[in-house]
N, C-alpha and C. Protein backbone atom coordinates (compact mmCIF):
# COMPACT_ATOMS: atom_id res chain seq x y z
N UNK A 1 0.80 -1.17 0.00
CA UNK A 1 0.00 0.00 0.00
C UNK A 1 0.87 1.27 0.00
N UNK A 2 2.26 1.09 0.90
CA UNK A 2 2.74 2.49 1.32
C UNK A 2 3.37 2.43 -0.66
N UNK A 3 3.58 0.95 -1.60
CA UNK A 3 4.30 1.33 -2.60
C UNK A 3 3.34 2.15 -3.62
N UNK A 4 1.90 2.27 -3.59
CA UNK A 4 0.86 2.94 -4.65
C UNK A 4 1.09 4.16 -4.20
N UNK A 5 1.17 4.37 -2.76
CA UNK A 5 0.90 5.56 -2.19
C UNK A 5 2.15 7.05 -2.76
N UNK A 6 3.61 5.49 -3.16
CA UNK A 6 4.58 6.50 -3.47
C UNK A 6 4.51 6.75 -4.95
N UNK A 7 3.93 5.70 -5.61
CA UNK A 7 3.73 5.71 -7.25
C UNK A 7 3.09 7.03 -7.44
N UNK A 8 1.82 7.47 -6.50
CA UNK A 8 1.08 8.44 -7.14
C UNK A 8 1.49 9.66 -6.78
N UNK A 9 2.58 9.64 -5.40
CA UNK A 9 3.10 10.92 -5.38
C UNK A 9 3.80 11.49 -6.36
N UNK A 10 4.12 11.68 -7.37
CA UNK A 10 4.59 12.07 -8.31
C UNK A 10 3.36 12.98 -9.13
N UNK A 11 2.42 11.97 -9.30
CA UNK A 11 1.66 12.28 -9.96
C UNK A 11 0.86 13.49 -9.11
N UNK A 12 0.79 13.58 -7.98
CA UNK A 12 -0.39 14.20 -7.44
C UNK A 12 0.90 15.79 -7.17
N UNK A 13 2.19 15.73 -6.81
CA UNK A 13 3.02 16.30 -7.00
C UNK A 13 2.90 17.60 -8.06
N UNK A 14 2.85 16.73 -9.14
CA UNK A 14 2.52 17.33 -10.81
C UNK A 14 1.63 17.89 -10.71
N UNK A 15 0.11 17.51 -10.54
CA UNK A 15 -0.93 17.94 -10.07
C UNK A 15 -0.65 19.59 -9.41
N UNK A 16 -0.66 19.22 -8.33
CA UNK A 16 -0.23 20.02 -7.37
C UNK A 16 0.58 21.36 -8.07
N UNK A 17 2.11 20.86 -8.44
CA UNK A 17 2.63 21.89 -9.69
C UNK A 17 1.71 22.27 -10.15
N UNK A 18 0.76 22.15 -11.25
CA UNK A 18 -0.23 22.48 -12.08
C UNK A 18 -0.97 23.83 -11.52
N UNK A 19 -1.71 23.40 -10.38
CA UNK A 19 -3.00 23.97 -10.24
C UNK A 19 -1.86 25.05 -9.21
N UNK A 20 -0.90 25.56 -8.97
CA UNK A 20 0.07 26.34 -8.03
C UNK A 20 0.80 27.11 -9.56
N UNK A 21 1.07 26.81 -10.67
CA UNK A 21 1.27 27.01 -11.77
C UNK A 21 0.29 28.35 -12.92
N UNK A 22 -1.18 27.12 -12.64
CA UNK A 22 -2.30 28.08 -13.17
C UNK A 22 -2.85 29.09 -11.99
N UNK A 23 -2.30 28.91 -10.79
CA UNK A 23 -3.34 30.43 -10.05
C UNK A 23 -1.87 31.26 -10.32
N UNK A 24 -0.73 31.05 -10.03
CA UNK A 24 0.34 31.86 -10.33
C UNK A 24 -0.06 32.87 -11.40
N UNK A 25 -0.29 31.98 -12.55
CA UNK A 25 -0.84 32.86 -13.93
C UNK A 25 -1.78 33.61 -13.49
N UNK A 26 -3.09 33.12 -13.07
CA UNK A 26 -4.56 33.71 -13.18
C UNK A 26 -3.90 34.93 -12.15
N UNK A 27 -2.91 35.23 -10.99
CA UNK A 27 -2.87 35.93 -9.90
C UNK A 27 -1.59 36.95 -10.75
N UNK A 28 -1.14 36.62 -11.45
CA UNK A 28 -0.19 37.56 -12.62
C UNK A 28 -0.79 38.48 -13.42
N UNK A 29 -2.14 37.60 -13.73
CA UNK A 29 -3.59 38.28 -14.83
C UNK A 29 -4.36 39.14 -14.14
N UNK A 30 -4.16 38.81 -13.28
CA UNK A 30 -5.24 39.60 -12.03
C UNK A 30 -4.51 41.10 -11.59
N UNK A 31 -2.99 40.88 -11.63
CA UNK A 31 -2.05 42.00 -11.13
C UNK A 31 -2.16 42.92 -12.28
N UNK A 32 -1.87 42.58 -13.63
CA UNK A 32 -1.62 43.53 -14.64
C UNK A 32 -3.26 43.81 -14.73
N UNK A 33 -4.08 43.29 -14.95
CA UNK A 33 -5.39 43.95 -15.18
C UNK A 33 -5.61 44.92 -13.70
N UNK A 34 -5.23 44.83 -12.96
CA UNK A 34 -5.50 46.06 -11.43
C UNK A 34 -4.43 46.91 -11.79
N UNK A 35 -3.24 46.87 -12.66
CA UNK A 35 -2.72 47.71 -12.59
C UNK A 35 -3.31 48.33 -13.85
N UNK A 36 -3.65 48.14 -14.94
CA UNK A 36 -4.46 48.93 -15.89
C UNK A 36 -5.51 49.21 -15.21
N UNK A 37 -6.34 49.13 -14.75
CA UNK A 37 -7.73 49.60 -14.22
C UNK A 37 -6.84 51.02 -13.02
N UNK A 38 -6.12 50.61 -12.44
CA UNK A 38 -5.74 51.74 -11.36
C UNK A 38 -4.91 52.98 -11.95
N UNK A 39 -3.93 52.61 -13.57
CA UNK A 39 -3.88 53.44 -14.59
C UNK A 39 -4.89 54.28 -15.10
N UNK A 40 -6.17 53.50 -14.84
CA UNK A 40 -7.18 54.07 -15.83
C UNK A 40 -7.97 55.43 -14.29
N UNK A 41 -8.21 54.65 -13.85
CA UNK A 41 -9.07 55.71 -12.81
C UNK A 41 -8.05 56.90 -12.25
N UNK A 42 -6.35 56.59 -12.44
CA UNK A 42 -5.63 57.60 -11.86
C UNK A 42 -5.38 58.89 -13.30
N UNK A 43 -5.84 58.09 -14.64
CA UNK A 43 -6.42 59.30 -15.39
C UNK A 43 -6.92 59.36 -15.73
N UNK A 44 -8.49 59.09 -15.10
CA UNK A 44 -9.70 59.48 -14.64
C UNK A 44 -9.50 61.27 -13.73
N UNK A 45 -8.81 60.45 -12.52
CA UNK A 45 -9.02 61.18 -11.54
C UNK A 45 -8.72 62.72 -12.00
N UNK A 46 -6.98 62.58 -12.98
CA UNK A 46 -6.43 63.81 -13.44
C UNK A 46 -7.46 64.47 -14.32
N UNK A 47 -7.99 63.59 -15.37
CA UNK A 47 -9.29 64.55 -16.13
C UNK A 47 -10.28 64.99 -15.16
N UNK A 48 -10.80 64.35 -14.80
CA UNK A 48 -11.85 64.92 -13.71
C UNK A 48 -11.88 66.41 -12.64
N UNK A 49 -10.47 66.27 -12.44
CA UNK A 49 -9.49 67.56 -11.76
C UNK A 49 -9.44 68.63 -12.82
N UNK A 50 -8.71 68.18 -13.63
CA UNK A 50 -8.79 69.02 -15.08
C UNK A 50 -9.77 69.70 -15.38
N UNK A 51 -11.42 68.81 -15.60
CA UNK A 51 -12.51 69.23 -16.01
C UNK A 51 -13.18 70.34 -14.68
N UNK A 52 -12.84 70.00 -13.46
CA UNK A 52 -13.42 70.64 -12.20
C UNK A 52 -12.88 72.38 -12.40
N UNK A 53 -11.05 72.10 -13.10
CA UNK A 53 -10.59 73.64 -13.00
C UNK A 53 -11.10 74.56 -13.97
N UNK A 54 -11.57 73.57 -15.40
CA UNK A 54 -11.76 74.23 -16.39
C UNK A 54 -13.38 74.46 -15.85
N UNK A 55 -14.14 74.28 -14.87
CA UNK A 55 -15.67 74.37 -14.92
C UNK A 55 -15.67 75.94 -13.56
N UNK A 56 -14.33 75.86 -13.02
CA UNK A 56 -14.31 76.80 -12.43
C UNK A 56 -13.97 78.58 -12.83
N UNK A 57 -13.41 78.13 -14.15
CA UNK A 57 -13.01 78.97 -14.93
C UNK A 57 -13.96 79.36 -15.55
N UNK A 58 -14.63 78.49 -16.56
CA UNK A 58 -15.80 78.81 -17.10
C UNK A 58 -16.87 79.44 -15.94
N UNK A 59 -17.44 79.09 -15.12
CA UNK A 59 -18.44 79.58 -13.86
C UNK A 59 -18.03 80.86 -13.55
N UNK A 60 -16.90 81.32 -12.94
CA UNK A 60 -15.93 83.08 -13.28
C UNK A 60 -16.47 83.38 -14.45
N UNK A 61 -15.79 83.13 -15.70
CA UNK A 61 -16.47 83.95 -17.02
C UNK A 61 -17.86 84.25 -17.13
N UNK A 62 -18.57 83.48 -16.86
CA UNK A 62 -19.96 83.43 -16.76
C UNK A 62 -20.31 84.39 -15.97
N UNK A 63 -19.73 84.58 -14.65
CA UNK A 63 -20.43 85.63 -13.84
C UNK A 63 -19.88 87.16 -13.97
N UNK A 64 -18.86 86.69 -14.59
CA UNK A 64 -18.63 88.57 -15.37
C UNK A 64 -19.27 88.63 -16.29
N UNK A 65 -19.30 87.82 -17.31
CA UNK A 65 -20.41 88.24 -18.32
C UNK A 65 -21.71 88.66 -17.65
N UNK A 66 -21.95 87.95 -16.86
CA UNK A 66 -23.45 88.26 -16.12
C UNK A 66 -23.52 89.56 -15.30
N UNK A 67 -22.34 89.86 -14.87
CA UNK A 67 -22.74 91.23 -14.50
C UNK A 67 -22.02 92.29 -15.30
N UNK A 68 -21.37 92.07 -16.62
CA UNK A 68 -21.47 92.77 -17.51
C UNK A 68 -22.82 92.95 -18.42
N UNK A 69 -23.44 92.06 -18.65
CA UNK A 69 -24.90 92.07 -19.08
C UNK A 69 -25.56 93.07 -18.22
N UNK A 70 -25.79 93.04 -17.04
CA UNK A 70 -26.34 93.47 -15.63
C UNK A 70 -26.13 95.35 -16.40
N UNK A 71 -24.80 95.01 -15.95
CA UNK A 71 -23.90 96.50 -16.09
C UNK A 71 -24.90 97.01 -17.34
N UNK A 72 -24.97 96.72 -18.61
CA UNK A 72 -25.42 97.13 -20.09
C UNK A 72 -26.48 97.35 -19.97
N UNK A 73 -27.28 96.63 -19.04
CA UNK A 73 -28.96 96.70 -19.00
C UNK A 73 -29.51 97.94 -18.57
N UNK A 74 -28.20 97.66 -17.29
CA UNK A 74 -28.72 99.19 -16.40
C UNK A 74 -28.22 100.47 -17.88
N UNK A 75 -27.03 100.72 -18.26
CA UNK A 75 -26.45 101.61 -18.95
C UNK A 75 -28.11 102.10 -20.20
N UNK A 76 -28.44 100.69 -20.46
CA UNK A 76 -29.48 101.16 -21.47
C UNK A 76 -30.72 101.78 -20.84
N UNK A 77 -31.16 101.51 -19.41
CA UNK A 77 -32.17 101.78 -19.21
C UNK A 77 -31.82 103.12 -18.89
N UNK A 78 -30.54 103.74 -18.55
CA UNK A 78 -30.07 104.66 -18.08
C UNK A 78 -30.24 105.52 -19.48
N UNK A 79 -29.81 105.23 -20.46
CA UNK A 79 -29.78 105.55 -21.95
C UNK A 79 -31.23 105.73 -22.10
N UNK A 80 -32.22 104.99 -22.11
CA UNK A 80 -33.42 104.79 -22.55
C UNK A 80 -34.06 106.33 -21.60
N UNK A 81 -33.66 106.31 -20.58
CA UNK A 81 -34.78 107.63 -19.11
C UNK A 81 -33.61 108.44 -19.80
N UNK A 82 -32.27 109.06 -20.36
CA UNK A 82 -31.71 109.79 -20.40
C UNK A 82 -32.46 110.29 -22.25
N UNK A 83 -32.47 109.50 -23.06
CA UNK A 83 -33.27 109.68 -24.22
C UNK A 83 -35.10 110.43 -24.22
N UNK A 84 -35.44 109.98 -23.27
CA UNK A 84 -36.43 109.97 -22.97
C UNK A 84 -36.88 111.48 -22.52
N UNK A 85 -36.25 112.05 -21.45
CA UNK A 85 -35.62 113.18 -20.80
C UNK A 85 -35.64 113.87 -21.92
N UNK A 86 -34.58 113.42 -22.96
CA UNK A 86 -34.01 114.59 -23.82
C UNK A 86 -35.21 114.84 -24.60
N UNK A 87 -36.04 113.77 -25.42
CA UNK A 87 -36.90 113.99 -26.01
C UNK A 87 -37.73 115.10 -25.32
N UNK A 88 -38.62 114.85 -24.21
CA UNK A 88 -39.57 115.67 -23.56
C UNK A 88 -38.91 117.22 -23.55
N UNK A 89 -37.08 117.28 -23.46
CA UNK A 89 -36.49 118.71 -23.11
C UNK A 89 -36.89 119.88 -24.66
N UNK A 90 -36.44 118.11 -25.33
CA UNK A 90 -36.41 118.82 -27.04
C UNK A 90 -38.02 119.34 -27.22
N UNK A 91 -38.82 118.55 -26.71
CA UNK A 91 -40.30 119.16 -27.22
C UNK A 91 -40.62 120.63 -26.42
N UNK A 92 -39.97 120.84 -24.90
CA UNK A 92 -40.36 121.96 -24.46
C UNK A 92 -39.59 123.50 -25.00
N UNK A 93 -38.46 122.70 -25.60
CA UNK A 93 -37.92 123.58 -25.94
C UNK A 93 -38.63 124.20 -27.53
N UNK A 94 -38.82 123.09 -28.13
CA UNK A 94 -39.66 123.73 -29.75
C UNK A 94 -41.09 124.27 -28.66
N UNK A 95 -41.38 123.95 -27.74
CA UNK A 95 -43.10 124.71 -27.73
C UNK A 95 -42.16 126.17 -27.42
N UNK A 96 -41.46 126.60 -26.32
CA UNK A 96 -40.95 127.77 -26.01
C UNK A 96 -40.27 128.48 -26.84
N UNK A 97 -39.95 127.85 -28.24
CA UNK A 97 -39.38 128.71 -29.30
C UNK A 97 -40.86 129.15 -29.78
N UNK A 98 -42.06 128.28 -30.25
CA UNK A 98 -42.89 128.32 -30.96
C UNK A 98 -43.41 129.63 -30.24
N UNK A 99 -43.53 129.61 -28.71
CA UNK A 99 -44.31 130.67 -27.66
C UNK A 99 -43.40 132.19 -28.02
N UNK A 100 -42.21 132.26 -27.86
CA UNK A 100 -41.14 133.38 -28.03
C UNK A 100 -41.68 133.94 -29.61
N UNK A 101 -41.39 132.46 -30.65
CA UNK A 101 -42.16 133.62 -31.56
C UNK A 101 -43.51 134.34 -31.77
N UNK A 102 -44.49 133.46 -31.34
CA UNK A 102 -45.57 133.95 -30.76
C UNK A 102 -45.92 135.43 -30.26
N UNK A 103 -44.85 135.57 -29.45
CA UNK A 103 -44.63 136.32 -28.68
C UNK A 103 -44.22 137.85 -29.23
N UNK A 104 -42.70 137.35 -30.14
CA UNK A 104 -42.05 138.11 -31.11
C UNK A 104 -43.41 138.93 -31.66
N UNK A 105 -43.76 138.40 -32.54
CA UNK A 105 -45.27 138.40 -33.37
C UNK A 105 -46.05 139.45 -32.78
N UNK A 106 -46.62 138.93 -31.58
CA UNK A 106 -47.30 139.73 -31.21
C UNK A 106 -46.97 141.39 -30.72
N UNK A 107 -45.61 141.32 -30.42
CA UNK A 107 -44.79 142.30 -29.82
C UNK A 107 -44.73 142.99 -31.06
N UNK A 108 -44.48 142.46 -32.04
CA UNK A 108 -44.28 143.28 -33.31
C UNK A 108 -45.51 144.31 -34.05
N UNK A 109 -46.53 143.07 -33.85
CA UNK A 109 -47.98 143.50 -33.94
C UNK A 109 -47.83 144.66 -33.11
N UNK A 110 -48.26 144.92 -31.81
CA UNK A 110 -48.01 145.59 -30.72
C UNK A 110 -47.71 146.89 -30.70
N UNK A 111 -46.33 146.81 -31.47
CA UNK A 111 -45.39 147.61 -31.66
C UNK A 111 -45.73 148.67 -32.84
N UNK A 112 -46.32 147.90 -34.19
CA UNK A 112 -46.67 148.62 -35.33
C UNK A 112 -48.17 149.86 -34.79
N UNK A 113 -48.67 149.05 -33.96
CA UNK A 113 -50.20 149.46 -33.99
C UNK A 113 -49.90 150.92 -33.41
């Protein structure tokens, strides 16, 4: 019995080699694929950083534009009551020319009689 027992040590030996052989591999396969995946998320991480500075940049531009818009709106409405103004100045001013000559006119009239 102890002589089968030594026959198959060899064999179970081999065995043994084998399956210590194939996890070696599968645990080699396992290392380089974690090290690509931990490649991949570490430039992940850098784009992601990247994309965060460039969204911070953009968000700044945005809010000067926005209160440059702000700024223009007011300038026009300021423009618009300053136009507005002028118009009403320009009309009092043609009625008070229109009245002066009126006036002229009558003074002249006035004057002849």
């Amino acid at each position: 019995m102890t002589k089968k027992i030594y026959r198959k040590l060899p064999q179970k030996l081999n065995s043994l080699r084998e399956e210590v052989n194939a996890a070696d591999a599968r645990a080699t396969e396992a290392e380089a694929k974690l090290k690509l995946l931990q490649d991949e998320q570490t430039q992940k991480d850098h784009e992601i950083t990247s994309l965060k500075n460039k969204l911070t940049l953009v968000e700044a531009d945005l809010e000067k534009a926005e209160n440059r818009i702000a700024e223009a709106k007011l300038n026009l409405d300021e423009g618009e009551t300053s136009k507005t103004v002028g118009e009403g100045l320009a009309r009092k001013v043609s009625l008070l020319e229109a009245e002066i000559d009126s006036t002229e006119r009558n003074l002249r009239d006035t004057t002849e009689k």
